[in-house]
N, C-alpha and C. Protein backbone atom coordinates (compact mmCIF):
# COMPACT_ATOMS: atom_id res chain seq x y z
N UNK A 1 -95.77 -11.74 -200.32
CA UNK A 1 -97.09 -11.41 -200.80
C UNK A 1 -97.07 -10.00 -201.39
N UNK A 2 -97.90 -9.80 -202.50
CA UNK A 2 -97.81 -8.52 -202.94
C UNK A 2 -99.29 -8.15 -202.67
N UNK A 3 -98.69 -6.50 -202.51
CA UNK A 3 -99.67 -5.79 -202.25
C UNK A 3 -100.49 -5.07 -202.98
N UNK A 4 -101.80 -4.86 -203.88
CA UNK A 4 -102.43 -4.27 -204.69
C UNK A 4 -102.88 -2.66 -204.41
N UNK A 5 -102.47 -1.79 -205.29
CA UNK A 5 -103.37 -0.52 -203.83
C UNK A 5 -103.37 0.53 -205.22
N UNK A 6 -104.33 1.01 -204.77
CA UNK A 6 -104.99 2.28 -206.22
C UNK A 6 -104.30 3.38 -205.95
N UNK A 7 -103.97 4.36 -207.35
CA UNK A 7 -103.39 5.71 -207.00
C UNK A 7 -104.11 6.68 -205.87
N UNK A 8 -103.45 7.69 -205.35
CA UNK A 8 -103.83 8.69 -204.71
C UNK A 8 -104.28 9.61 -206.00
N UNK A 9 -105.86 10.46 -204.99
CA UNK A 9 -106.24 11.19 -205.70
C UNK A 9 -106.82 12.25 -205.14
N UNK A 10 -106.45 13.77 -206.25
CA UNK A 10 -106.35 14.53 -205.29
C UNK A 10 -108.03 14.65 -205.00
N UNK A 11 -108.48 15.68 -204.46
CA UNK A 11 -110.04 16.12 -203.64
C UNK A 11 -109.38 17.31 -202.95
N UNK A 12 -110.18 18.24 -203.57
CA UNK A 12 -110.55 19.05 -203.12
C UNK A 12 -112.18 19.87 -203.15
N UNK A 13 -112.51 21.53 -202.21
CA UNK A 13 -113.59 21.86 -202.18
C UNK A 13 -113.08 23.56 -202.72
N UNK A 14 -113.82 24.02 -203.59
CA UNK A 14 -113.52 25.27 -203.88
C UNK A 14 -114.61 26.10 -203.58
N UNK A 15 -115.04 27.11 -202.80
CA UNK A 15 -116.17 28.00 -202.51
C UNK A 15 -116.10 29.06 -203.70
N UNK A 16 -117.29 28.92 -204.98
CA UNK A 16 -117.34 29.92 -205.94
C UNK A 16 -118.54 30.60 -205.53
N UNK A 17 -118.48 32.03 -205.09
CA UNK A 17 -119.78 32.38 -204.49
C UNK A 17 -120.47 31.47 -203.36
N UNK A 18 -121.71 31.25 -203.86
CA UNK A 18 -122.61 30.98 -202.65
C UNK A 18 -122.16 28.94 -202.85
N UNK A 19 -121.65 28.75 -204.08
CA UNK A 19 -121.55 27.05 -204.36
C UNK A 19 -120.69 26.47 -204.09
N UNK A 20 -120.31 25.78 -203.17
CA UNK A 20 -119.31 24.75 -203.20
C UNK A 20 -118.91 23.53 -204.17
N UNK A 21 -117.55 24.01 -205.27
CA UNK A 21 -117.48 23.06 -206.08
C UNK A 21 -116.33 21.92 -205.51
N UNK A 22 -116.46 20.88 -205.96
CA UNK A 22 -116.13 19.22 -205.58
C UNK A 22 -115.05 19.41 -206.42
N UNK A 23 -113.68 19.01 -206.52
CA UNK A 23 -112.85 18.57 -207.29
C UNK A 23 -112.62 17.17 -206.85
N UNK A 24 -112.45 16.43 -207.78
CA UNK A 24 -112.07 15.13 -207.53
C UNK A 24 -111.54 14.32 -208.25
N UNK A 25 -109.84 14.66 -208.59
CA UNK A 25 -108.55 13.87 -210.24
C UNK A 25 -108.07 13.25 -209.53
N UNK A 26 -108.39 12.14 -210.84
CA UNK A 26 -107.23 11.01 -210.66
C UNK A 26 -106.37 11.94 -211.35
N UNK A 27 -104.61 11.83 -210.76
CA UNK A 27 -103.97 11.87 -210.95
C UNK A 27 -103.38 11.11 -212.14
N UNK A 28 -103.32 9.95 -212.56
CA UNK A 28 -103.02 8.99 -214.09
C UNK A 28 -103.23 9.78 -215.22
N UNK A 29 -104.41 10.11 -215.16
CA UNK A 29 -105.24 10.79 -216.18
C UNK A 29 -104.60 12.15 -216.55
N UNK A 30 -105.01 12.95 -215.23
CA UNK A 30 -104.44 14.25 -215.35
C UNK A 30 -103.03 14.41 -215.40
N UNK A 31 -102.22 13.66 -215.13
CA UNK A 31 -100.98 13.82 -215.49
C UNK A 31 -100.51 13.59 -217.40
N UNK A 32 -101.51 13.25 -218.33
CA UNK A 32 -100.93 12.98 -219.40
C UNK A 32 -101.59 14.19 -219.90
N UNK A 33 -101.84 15.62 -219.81
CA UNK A 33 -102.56 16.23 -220.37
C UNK A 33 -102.32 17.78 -219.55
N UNK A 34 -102.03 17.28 -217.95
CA UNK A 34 -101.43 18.93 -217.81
C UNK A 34 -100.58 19.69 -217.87
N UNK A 35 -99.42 18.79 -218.36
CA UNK A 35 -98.16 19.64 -218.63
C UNK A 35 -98.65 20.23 -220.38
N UNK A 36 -99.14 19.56 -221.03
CA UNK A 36 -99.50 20.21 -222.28
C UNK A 36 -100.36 21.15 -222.28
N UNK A 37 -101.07 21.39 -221.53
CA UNK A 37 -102.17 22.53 -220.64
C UNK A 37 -101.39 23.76 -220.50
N UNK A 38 -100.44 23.48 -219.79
CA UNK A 38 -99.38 24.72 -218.83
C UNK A 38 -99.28 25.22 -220.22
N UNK A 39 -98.37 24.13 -221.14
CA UNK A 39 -97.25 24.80 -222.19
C UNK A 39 -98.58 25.77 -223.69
N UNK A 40 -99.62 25.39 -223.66
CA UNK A 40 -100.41 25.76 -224.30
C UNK A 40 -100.55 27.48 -223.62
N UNK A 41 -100.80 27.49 -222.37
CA UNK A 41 -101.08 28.84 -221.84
C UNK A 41 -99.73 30.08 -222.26
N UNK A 42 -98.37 28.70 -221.80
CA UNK A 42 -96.98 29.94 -222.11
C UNK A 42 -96.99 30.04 -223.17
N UNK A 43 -97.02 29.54 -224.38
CA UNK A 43 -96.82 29.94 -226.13
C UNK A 43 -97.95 30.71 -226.35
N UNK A 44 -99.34 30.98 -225.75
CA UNK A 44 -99.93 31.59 -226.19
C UNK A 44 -99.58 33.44 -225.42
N UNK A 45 -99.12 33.19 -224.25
CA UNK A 45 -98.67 34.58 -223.22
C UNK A 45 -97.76 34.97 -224.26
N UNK A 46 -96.59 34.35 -224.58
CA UNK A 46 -95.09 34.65 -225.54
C UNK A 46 -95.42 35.01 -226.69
N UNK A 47 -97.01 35.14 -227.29
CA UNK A 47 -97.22 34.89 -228.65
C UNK A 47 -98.07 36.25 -228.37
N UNK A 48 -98.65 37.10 -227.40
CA UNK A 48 -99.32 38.38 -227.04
C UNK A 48 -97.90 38.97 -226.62
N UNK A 49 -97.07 38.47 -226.07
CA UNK A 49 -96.28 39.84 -225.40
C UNK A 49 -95.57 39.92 -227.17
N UNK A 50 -95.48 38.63 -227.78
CA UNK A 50 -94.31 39.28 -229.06
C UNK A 50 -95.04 39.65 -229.95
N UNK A 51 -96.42 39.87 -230.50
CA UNK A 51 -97.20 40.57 -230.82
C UNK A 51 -97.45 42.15 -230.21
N UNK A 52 -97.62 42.56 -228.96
CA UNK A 52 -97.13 43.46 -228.94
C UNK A 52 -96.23 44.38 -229.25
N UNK A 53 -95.23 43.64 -229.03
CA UNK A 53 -93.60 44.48 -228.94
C UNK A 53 -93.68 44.87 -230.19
N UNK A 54 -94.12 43.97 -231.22
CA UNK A 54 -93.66 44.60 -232.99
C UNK A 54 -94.91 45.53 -233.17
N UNK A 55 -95.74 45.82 -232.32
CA UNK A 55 -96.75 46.57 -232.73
C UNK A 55 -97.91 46.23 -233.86
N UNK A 56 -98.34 45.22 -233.53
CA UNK A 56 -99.33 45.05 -234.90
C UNK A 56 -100.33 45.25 -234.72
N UNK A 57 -101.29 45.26 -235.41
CA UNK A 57 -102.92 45.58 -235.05
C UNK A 57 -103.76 44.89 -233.92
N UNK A 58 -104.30 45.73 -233.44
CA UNK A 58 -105.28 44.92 -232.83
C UNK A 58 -105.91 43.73 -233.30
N UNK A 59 -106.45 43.49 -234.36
CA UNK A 59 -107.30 42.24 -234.65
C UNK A 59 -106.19 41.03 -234.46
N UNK A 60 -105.32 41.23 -234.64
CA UNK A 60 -104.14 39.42 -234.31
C UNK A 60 -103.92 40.07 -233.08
N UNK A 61 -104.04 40.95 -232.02
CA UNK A 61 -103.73 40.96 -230.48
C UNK A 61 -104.79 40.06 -230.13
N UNK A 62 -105.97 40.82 -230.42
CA UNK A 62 -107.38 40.24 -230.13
C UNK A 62 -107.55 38.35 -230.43
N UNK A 63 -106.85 37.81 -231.52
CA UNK A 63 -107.15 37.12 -231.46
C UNK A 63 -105.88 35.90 -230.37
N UNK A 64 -104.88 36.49 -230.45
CA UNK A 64 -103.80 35.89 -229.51
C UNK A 64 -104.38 35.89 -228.21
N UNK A 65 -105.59 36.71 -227.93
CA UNK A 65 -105.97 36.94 -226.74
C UNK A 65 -106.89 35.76 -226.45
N UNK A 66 -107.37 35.67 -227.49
CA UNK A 66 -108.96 34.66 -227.40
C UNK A 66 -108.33 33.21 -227.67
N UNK A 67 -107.09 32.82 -228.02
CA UNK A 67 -106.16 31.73 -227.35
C UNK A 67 -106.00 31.58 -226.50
N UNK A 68 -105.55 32.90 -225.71
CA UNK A 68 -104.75 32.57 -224.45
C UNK A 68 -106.09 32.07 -223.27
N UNK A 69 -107.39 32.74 -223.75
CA UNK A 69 -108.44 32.86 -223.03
C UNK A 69 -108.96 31.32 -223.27
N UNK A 70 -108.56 30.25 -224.21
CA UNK A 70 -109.23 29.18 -224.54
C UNK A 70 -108.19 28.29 -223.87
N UNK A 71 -106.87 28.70 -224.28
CA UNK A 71 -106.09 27.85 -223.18
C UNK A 71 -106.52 27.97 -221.63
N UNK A 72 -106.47 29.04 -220.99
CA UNK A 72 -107.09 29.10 -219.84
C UNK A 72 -108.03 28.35 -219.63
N UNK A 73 -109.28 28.49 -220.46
CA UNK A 73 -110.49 26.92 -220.07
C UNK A 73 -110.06 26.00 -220.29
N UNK A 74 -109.12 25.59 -221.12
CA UNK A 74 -109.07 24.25 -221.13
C UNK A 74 -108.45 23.60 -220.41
N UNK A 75 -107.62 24.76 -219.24
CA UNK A 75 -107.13 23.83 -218.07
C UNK A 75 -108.06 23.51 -216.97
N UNK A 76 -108.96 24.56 -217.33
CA UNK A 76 -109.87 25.05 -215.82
C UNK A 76 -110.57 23.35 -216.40
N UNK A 77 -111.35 23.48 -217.44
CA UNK A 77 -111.76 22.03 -217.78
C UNK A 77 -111.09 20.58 -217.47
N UNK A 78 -110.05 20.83 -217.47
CA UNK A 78 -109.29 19.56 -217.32
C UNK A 78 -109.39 19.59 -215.97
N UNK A 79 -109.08 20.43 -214.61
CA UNK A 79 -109.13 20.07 -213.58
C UNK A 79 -110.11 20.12 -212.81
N UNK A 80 -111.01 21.36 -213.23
CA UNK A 80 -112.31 21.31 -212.38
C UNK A 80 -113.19 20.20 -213.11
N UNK A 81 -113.83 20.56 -214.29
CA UNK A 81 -114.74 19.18 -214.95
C UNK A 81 -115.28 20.36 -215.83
N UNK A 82 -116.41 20.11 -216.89
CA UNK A 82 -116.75 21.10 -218.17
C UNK A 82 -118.08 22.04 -216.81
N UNK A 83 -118.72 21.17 -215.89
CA UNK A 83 -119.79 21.52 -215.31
C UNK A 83 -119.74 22.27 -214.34
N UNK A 84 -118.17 22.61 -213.60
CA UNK A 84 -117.70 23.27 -212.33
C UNK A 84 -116.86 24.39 -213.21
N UNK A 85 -116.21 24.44 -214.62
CA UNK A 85 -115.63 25.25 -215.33
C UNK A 85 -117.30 25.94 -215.56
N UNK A 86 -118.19 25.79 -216.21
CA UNK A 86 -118.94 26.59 -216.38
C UNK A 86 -119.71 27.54 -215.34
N UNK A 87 -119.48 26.66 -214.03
CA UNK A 87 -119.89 27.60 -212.91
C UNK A 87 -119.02 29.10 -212.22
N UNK A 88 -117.77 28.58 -212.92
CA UNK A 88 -116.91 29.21 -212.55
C UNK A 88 -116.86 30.57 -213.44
N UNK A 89 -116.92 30.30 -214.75
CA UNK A 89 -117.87 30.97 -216.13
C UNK A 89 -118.74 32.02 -215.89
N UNK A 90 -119.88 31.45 -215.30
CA UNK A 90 -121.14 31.90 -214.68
C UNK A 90 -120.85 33.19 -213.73
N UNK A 91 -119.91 32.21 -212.71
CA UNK A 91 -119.32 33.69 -211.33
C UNK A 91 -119.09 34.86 -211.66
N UNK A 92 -118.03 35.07 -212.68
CA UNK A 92 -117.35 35.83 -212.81
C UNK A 92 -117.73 36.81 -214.17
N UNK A 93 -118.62 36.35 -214.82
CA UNK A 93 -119.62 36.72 -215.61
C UNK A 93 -118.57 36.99 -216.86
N UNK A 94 -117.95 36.18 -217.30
CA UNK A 94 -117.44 36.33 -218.41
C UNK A 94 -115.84 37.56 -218.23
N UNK A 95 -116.02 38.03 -216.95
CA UNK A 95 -114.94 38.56 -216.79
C UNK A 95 -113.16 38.06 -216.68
N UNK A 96 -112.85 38.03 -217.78
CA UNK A 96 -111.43 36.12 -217.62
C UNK A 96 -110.58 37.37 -216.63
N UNK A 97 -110.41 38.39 -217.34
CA UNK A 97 -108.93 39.22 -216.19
C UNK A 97 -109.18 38.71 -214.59
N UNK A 98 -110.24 39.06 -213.91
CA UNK A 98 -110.87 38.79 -212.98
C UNK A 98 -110.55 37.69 -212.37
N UNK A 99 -110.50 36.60 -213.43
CA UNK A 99 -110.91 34.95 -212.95
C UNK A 99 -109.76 34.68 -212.79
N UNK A 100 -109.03 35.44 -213.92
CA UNK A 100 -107.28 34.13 -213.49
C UNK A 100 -106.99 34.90 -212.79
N UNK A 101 -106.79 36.58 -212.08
CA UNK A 101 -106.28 36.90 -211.14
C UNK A 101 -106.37 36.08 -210.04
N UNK A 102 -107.70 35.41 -209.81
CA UNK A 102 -108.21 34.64 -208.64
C UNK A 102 -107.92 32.95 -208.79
N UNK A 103 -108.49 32.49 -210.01
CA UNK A 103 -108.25 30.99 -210.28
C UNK A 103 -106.74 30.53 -210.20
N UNK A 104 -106.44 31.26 -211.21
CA UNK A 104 -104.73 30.49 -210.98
C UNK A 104 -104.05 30.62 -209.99
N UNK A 105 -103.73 31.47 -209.21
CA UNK A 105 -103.34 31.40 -208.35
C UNK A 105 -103.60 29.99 -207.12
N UNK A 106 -104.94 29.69 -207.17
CA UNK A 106 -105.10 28.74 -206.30
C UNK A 106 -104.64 27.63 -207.25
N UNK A 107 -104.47 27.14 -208.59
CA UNK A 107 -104.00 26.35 -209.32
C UNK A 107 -102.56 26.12 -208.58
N UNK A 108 -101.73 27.37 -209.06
CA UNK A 108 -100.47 27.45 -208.76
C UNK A 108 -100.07 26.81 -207.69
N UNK A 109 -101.21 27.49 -206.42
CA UNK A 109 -100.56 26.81 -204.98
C UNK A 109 -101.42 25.80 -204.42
N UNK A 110 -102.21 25.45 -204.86
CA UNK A 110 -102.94 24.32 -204.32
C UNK A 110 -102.96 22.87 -205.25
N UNK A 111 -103.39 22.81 -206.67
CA UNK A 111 -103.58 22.10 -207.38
C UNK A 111 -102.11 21.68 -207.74
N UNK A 112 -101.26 22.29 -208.17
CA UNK A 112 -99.52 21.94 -208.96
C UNK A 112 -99.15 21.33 -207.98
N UNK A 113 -98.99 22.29 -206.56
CA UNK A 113 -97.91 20.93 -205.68
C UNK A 113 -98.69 19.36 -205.16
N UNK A 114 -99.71 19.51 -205.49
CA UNK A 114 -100.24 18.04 -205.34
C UNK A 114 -100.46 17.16 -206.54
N UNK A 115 -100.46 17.99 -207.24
CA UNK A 115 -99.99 17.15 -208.74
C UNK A 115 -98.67 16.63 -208.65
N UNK A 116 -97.68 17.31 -208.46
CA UNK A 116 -96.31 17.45 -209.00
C UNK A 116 -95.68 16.19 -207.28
N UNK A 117 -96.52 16.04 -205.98
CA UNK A 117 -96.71 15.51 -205.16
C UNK A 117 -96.91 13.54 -205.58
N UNK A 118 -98.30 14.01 -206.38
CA UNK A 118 -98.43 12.55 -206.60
C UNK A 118 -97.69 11.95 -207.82
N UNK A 119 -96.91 12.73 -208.68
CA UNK A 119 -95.73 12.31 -209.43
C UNK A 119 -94.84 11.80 -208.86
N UNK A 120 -94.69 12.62 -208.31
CA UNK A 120 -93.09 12.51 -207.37
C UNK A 120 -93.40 10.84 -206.66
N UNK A 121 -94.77 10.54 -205.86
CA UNK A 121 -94.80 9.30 -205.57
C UNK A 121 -94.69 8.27 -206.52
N UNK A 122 -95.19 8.41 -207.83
CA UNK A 122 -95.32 7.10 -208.72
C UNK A 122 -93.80 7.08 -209.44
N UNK A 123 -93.11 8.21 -209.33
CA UNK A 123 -91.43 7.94 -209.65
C UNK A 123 -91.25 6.99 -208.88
N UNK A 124 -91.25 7.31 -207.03
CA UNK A 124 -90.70 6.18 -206.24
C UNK A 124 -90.89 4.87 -206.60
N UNK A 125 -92.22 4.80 -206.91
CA UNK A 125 -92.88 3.31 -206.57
C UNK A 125 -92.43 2.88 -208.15
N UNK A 126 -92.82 3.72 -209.05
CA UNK A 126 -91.95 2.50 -209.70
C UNK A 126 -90.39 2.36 -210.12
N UNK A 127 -89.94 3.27 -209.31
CA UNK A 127 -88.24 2.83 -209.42
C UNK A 127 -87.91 1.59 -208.43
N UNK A 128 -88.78 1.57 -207.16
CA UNK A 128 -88.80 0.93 -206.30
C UNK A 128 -89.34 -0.63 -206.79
N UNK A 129 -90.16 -0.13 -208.09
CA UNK A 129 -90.85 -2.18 -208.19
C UNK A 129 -89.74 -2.72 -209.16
N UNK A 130 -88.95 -1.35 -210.20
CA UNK A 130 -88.40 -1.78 -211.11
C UNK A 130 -87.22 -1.95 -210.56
N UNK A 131 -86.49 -2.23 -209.69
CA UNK A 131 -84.99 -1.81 -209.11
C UNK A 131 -84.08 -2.90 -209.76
N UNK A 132 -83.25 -3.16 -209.80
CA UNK A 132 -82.64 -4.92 -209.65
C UNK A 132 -82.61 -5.24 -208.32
N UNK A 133 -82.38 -6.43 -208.17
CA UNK A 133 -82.87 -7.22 -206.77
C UNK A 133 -81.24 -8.13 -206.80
N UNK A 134 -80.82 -7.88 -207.47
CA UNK A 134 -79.03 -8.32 -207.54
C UNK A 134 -77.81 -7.41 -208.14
N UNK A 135 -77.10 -6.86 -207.22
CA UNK A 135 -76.04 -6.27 -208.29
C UNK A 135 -75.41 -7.09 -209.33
N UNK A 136 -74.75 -6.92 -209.96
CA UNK A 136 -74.24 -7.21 -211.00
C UNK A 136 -72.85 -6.86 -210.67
N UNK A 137 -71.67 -7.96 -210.63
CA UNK A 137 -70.14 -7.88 -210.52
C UNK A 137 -69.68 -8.01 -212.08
N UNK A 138 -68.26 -6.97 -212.21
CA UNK A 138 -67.71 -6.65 -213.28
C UNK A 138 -66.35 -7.87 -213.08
């Protein structure tokens, strides 16, 4: 008999100020969209530090900045939701240095290894449904 059974998903509770925000990903979903998330944040970091180094004007720092600052929401969006990203918005009053000192970090250690957790399970399961069920003699 086979068994039918839905992905794991993560849940969590984040205290922003006085609000308790709800996280609640499917994993399916969020897995086709956060590794392109991550890599959006590093080309835009690599694209301010090498802007620096050659020294160019402020106005292309400024605007490498306001990338890196849009990549940043658009992860916070992808994992919190547009309505818990804006609360988060709200907290910190537009202050981003502030926010990712604090946000990512809990990304890093809370959100990634349970991402990278419920990957790691759907490798098993489907190496496990796809296996052969007979060796094969040479």
């Amino acid at each position: 008999m086979r068994e039918l059974k839905r992905s794991s998903r993560i849940v969590e509770e984040l205290k922003v100020g006085d609000e308790v925000i709800k996280i609640n990903l499917n994993p399916n979903e969020l897995l086709k969209n956060y590794r392109r998330a991550e890599l959006d944040i590093v080309k835009a970091q690599q694209e301010i530090v090498k802007l620096q180094k050659e020294g160019v004007e402020s106005d292309k720092i400024s605007q490498a900045l306001e990338v890196y600052g849009n990549a940043i929401i658009n992860l916070f969006k992808l994992i919190f939701g547009d309505k818990n990203t804006k609360i988060i918005l709200d907290f910190y009053e537009d202050n981003y240095a502030e926010m990712a000192e604090e946000v990512i970090p809990y990304i890093n250690e809370v959100i990634t290894p349970k991402i990278k957790e419920v990957a790691e399970e759907q490798k098993q399961k489907l190496r496990k449904k796809y296996k052969p069920r007979k060796k094969f003699r040479k």
